[in-house]
Structures are given as C-alpha cells and as structure tokens.
PDB file of N, CA and C in Angstrom:
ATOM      1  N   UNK A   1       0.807  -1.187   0.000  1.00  0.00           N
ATOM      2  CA  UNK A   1       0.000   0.000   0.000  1.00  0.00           C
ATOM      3  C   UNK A   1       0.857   1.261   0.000  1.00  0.00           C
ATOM      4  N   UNK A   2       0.880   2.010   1.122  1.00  0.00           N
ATOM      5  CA  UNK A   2       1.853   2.925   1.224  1.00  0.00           C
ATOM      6  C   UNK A   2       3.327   2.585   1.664  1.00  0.00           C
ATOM      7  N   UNK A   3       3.924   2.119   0.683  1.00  0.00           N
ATOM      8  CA  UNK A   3       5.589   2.350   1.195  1.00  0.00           C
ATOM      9  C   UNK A   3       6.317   3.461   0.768  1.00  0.00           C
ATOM     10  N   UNK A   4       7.040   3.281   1.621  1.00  0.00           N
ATOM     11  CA  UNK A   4       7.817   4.389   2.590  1.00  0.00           C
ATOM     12  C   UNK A   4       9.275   4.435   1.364  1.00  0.00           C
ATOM     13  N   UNK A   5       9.750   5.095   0.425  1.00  0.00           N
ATOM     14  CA  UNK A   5      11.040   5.008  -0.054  1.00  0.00           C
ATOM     15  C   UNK A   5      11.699   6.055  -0.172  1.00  0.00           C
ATOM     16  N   UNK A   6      12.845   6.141  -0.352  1.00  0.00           N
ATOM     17  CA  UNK A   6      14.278   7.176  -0.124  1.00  0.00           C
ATOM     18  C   UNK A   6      13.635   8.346  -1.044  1.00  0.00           C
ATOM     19  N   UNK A   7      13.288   8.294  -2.037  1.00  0.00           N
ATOM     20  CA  UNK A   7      12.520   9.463  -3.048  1.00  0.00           C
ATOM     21  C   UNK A   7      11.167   9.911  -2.397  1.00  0.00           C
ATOM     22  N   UNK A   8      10.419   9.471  -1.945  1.00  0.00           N
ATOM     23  CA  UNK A   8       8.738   9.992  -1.977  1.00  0.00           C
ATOM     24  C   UNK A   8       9.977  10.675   0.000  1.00  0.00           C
ATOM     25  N   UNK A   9      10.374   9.789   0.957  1.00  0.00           N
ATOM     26  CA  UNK A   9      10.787  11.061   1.806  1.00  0.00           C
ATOM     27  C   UNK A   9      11.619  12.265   1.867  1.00  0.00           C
ATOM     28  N   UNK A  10      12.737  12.289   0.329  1.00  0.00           N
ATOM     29  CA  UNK A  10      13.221  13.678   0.058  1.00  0.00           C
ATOM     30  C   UNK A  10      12.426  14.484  -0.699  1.00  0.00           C
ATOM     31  N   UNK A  11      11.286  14.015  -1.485  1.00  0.00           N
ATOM     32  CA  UNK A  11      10.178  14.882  -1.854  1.00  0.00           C
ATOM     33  C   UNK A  11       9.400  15.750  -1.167  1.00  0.00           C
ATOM     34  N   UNK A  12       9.323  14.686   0.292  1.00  0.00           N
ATOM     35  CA  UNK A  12       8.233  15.573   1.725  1.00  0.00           C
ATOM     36  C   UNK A  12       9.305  16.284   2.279  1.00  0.00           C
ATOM     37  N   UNK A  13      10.292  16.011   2.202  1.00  0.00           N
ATOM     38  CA  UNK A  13      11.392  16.660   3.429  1.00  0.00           C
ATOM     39  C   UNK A  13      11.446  18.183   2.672  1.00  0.00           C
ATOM     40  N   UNK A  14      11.903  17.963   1.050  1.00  0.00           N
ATOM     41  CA  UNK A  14      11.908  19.420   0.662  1.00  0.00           C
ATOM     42  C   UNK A  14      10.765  19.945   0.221  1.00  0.00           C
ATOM     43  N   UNK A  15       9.501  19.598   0.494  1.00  0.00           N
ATOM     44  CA  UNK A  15       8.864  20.284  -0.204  1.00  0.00           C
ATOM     45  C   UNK A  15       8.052  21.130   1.657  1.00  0.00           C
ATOM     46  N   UNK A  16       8.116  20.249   2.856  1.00  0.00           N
ATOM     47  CA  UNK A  16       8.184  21.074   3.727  1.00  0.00           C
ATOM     48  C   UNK A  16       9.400  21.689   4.040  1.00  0.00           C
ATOM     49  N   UNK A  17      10.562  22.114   3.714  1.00  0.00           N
ATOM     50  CA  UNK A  17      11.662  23.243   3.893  1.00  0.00           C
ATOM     51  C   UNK A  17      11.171  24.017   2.943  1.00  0.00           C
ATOM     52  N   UNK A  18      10.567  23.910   1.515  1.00  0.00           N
ATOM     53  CA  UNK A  18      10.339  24.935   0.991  1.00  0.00           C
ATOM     54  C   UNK A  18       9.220  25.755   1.581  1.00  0.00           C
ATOM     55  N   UNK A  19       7.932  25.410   2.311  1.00  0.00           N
ATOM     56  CA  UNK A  19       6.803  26.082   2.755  1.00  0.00           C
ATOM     57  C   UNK A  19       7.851  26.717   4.117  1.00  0.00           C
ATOM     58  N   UNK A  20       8.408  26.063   5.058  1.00  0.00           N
ATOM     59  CA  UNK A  20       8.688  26.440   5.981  1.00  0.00           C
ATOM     60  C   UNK A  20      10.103  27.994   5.901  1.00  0.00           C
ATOM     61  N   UNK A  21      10.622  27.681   4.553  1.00  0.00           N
ATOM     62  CA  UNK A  21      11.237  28.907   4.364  1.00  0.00           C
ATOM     63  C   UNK A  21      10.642  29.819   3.466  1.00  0.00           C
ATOM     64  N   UNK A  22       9.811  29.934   2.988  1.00  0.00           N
ATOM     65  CA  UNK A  22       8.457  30.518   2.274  1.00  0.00           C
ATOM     66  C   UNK A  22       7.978  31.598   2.990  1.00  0.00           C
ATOM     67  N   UNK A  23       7.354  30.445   4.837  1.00  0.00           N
ATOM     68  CA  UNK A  23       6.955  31.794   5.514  1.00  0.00           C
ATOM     69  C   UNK A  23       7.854  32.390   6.389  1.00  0.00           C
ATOM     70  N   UNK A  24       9.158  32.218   6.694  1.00  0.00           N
ATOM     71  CA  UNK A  24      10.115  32.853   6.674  1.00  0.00           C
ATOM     72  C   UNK A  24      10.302  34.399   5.700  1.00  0.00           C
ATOM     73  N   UNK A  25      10.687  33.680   4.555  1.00  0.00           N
ATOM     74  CA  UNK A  25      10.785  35.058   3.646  1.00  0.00           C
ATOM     75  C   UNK A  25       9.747  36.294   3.892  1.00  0.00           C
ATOM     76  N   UNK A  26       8.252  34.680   4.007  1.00  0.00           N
ATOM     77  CA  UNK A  26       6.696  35.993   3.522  1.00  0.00           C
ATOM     78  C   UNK A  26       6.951  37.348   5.162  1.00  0.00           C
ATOM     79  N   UNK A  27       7.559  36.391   6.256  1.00  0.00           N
ATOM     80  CA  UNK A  27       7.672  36.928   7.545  1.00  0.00           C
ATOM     81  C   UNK A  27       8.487  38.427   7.711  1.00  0.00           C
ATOM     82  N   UNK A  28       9.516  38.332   7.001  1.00  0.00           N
ATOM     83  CA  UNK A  28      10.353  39.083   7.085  1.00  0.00           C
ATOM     84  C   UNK A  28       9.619  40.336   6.251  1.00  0.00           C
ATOM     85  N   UNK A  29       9.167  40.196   4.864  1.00  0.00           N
ATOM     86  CA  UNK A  29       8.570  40.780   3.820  1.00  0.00           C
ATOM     87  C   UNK A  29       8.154  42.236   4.687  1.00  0.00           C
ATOM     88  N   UNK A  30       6.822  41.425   5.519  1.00  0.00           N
ATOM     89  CA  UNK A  30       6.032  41.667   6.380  1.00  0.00           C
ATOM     90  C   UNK A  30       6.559  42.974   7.395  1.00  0.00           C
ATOM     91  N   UNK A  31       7.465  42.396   8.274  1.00  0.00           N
ATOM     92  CA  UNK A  31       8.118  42.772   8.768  1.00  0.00           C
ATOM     93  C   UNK A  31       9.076  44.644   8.605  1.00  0.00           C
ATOM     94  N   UNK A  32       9.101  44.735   7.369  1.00  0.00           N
ATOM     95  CA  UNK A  32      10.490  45.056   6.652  1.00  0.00           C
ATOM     96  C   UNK A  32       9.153  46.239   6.231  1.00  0.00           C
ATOM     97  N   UNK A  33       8.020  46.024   5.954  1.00  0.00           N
ATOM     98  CA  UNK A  33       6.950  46.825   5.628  1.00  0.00           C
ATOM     99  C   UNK A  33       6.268  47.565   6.564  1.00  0.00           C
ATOM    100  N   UNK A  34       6.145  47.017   7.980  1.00  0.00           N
ATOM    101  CA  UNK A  34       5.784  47.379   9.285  1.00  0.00           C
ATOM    102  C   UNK A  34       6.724  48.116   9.506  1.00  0.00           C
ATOM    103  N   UNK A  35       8.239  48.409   9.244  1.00  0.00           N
ATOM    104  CA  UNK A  35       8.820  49.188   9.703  1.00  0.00           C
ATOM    105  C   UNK A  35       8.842  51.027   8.496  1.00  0.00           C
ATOM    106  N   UNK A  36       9.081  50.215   7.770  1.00  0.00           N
ATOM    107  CA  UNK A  36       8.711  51.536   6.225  1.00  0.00           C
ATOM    108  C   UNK A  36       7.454  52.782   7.014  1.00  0.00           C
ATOM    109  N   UNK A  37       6.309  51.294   7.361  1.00  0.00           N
ATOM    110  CA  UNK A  37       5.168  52.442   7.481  1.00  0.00           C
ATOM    111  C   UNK A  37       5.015  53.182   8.832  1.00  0.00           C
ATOM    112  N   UNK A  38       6.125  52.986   9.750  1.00  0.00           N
ATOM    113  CA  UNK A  38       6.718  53.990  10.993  1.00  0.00           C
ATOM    114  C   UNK A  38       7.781  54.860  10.851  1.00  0.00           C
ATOM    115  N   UNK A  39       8.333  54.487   9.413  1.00  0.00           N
ATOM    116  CA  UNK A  39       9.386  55.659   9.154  1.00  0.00           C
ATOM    117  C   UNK A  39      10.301  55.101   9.589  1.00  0.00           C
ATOM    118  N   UNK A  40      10.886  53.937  10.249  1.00  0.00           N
ATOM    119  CA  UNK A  40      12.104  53.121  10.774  1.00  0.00           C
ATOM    120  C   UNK A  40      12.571  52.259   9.629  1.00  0.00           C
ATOM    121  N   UNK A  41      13.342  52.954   8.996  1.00  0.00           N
ATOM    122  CA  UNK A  41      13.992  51.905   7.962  1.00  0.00           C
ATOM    123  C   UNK A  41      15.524  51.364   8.168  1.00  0.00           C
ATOM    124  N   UNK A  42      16.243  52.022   9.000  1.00  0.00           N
ATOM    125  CA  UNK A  42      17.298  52.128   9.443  1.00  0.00           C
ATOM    126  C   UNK A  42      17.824  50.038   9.698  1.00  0.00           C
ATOM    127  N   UNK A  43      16.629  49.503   9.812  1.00  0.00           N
ATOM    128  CA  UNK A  43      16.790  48.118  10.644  1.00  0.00           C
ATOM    129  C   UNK A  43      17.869  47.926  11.777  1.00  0.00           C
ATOM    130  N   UNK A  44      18.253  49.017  13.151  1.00  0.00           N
ATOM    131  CA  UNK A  44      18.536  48.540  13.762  1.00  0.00           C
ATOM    132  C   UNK A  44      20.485  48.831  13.771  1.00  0.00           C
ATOM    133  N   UNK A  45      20.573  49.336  11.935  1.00  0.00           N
ATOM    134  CA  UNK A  45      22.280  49.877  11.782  1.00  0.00           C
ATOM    135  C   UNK A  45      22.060  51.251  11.660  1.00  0.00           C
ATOM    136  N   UNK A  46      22.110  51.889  12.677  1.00  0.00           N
ATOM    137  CA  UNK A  46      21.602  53.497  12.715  1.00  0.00           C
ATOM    138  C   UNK A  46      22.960  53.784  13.040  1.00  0.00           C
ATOM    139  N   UNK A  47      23.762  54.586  12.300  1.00  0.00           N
ATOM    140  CA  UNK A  47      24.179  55.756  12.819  1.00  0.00           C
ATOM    141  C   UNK A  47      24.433  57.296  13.407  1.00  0.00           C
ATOM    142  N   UNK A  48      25.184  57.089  14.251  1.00  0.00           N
ATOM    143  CA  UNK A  48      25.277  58.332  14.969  1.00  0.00           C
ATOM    144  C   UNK A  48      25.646  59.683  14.338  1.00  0.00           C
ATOM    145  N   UNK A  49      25.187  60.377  14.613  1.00  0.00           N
ATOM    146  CA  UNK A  49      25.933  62.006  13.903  1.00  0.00           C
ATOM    147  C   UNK A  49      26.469  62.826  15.146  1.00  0.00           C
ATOM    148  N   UNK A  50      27.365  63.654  15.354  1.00  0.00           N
ATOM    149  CA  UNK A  50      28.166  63.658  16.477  1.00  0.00           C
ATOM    150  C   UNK A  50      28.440  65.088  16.219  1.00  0.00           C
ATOM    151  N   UNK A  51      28.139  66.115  17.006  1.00  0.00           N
ATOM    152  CA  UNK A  51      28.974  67.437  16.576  1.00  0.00           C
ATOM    153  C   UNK A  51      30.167  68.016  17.295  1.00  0.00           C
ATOM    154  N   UNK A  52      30.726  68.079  16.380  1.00  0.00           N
ATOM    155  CA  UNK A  52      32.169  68.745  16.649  1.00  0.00           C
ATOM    156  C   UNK A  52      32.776  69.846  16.928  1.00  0.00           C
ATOM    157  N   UNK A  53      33.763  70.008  17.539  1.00  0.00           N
ATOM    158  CA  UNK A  53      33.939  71.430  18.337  1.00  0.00           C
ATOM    159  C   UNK A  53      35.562  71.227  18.061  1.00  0.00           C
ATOM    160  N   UNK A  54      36.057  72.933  17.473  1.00  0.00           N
ATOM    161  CA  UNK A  54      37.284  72.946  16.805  1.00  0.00           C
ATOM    162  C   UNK A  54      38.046  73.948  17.820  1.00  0.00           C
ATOM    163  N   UNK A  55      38.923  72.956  18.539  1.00  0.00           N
ATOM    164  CA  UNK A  55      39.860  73.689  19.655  1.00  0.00           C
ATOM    165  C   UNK A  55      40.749  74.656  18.983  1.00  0.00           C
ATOM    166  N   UNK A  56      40.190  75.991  19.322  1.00  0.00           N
ATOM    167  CA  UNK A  56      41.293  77.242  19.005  1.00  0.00           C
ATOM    168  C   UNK A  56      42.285  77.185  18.608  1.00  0.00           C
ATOM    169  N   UNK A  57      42.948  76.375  19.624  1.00  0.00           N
ATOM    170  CA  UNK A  57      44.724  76.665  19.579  1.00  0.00           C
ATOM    171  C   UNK A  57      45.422  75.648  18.640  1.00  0.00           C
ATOM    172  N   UNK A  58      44.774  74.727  19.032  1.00  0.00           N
ATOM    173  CA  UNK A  58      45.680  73.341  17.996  1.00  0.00           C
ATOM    174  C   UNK A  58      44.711  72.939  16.940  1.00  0.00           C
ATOM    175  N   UNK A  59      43.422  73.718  16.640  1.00  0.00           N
ATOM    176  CA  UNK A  59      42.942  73.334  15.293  1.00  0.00           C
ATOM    177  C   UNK A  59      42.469  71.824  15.215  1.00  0.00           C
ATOM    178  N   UNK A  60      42.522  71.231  16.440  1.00  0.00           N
ATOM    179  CA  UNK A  60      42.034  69.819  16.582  1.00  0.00           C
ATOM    180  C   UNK A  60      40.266  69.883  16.709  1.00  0.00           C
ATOM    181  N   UNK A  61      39.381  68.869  15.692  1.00  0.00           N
ATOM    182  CA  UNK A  61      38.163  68.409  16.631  1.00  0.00           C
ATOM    183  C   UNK A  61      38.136  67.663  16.955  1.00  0.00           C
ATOM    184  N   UNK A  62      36.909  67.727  18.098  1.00  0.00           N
ATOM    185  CA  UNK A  62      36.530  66.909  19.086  1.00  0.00           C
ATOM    186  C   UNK A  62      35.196  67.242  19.568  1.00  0.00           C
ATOM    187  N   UNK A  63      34.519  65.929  19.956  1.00  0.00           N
ATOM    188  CA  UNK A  63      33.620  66.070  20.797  1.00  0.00           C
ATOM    189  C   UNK A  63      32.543  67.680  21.207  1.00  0.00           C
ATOM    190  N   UNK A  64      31.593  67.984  20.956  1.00  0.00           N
ATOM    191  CA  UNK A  64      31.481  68.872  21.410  1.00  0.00           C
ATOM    192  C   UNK A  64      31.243  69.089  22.947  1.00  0.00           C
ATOM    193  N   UNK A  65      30.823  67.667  23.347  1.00  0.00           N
ATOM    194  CA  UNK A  65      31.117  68.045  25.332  1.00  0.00           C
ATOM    195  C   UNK A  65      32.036  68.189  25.944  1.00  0.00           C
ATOM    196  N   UNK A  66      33.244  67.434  25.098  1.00  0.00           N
ATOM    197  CA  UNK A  66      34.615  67.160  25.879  1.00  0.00           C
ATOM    198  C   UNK A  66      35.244  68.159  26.569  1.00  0.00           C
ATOM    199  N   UNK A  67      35.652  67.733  27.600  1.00  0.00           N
ATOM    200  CA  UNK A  67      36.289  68.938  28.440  1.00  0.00           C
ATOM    201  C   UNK A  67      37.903  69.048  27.527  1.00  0.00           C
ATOM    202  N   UNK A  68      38.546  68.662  27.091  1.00  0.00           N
ATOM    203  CA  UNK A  68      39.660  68.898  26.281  1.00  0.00           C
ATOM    204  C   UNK A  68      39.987  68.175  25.430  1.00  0.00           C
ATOM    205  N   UNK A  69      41.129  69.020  24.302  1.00  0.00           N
ATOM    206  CA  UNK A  69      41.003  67.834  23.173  1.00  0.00           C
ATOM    207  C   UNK A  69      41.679  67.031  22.848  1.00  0.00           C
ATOM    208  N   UNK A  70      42.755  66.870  24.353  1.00  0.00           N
ATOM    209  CA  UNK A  70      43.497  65.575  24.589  1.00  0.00           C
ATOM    210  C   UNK A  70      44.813  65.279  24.054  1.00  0.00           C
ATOM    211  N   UNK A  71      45.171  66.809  23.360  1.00  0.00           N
ATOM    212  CA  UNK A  71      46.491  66.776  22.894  1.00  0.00           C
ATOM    213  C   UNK A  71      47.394  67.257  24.682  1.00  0.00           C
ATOM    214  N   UNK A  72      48.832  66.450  23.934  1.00  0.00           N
ATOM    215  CA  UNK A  72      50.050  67.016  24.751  1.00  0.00           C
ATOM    216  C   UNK A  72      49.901  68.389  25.352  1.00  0.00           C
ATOM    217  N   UNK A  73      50.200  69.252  23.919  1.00  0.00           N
ATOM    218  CA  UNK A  73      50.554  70.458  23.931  1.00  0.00           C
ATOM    219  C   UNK A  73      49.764  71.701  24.414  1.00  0.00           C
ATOM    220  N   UNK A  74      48.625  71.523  24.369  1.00  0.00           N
ATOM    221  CA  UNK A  74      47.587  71.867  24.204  1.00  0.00           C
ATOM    222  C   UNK A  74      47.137  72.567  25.574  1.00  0.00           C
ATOM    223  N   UNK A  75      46.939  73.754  25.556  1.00  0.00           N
ATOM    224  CA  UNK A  75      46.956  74.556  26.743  1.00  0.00           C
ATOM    225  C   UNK A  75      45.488  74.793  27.050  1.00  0.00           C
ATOM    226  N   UNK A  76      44.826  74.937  26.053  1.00  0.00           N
ATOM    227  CA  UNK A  76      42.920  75.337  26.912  1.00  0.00           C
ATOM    228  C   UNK A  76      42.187  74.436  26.603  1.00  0.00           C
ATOM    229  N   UNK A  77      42.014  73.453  27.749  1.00  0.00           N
ATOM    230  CA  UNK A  77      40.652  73.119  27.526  1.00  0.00           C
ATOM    231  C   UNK A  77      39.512  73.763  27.309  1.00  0.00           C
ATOM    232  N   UNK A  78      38.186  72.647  26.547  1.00  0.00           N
ATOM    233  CA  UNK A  78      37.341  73.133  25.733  1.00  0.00           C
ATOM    234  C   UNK A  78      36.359  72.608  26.581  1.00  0.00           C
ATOM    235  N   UNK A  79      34.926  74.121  26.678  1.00  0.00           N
ATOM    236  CA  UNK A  79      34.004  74.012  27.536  1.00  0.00           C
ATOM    237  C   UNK A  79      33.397  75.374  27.800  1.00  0.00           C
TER     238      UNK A  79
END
C-alpha cells in the first residue's frame, strides 16, 4: 500500500523546507513593511551624527562636550 522510499521522503522533506522557508521570507517581507510604514527603515544599523567642536589653539576636533582635546601640547581646555 503505502511504502515508505528514499525518493517519496526527500520529496516531503523538501517540499516542507520549501513552505517552511516561504513563511520565513513571507515573515520578514512583512516585517520590513511594518517598519517603512513607521518611518524606521534604518533596521537597527543606525548611525550616529556627532557634533564637533574645533579647539582654538591646535585646530584639533573633538567632541562637542569634551572637556579637552586631549592633545600634549595643548593649553585650553574646551568648555
């Protein structure tokens, strides 16, 4: 009746990895659209923007909170 052979179970095996990575993909799709329609497209690799502050004396930037700009020579801290 029903036997069981090496072909009819790599037929079921891939044809459930294909549904099961199917709704994977459809998941993500989904996903990737839920974020569009909040304006978050970034997924999570957002970078920073940082403003900079150009120490007088040595022409170095840095940080705009930093209390100095960490050179040797460098006589005024910035603040």
């Amino acid at each position: 009746m029903l036997g069981f052979s090496l072909p009819k179970i790599l037929v079921l095996v891939s044809i459930v990895a294909l549904i099961w990575y199917g709704f994977k993909i459809f998941g993500r799709g989904r996903e990737l659209e839920k974020s569009i329609k909040k304006g978050d497209i970034s997924g999570g690799n957002e970078k920073q923007n940082v403003d900079l502050e150009e120490c007088p004396i040595c022409e170095a930037y840095v940080d705009a909170g930093a209390s100095s700009c960490g050179k040797n020579g460098c006589p005024l801290p910035l603040g």
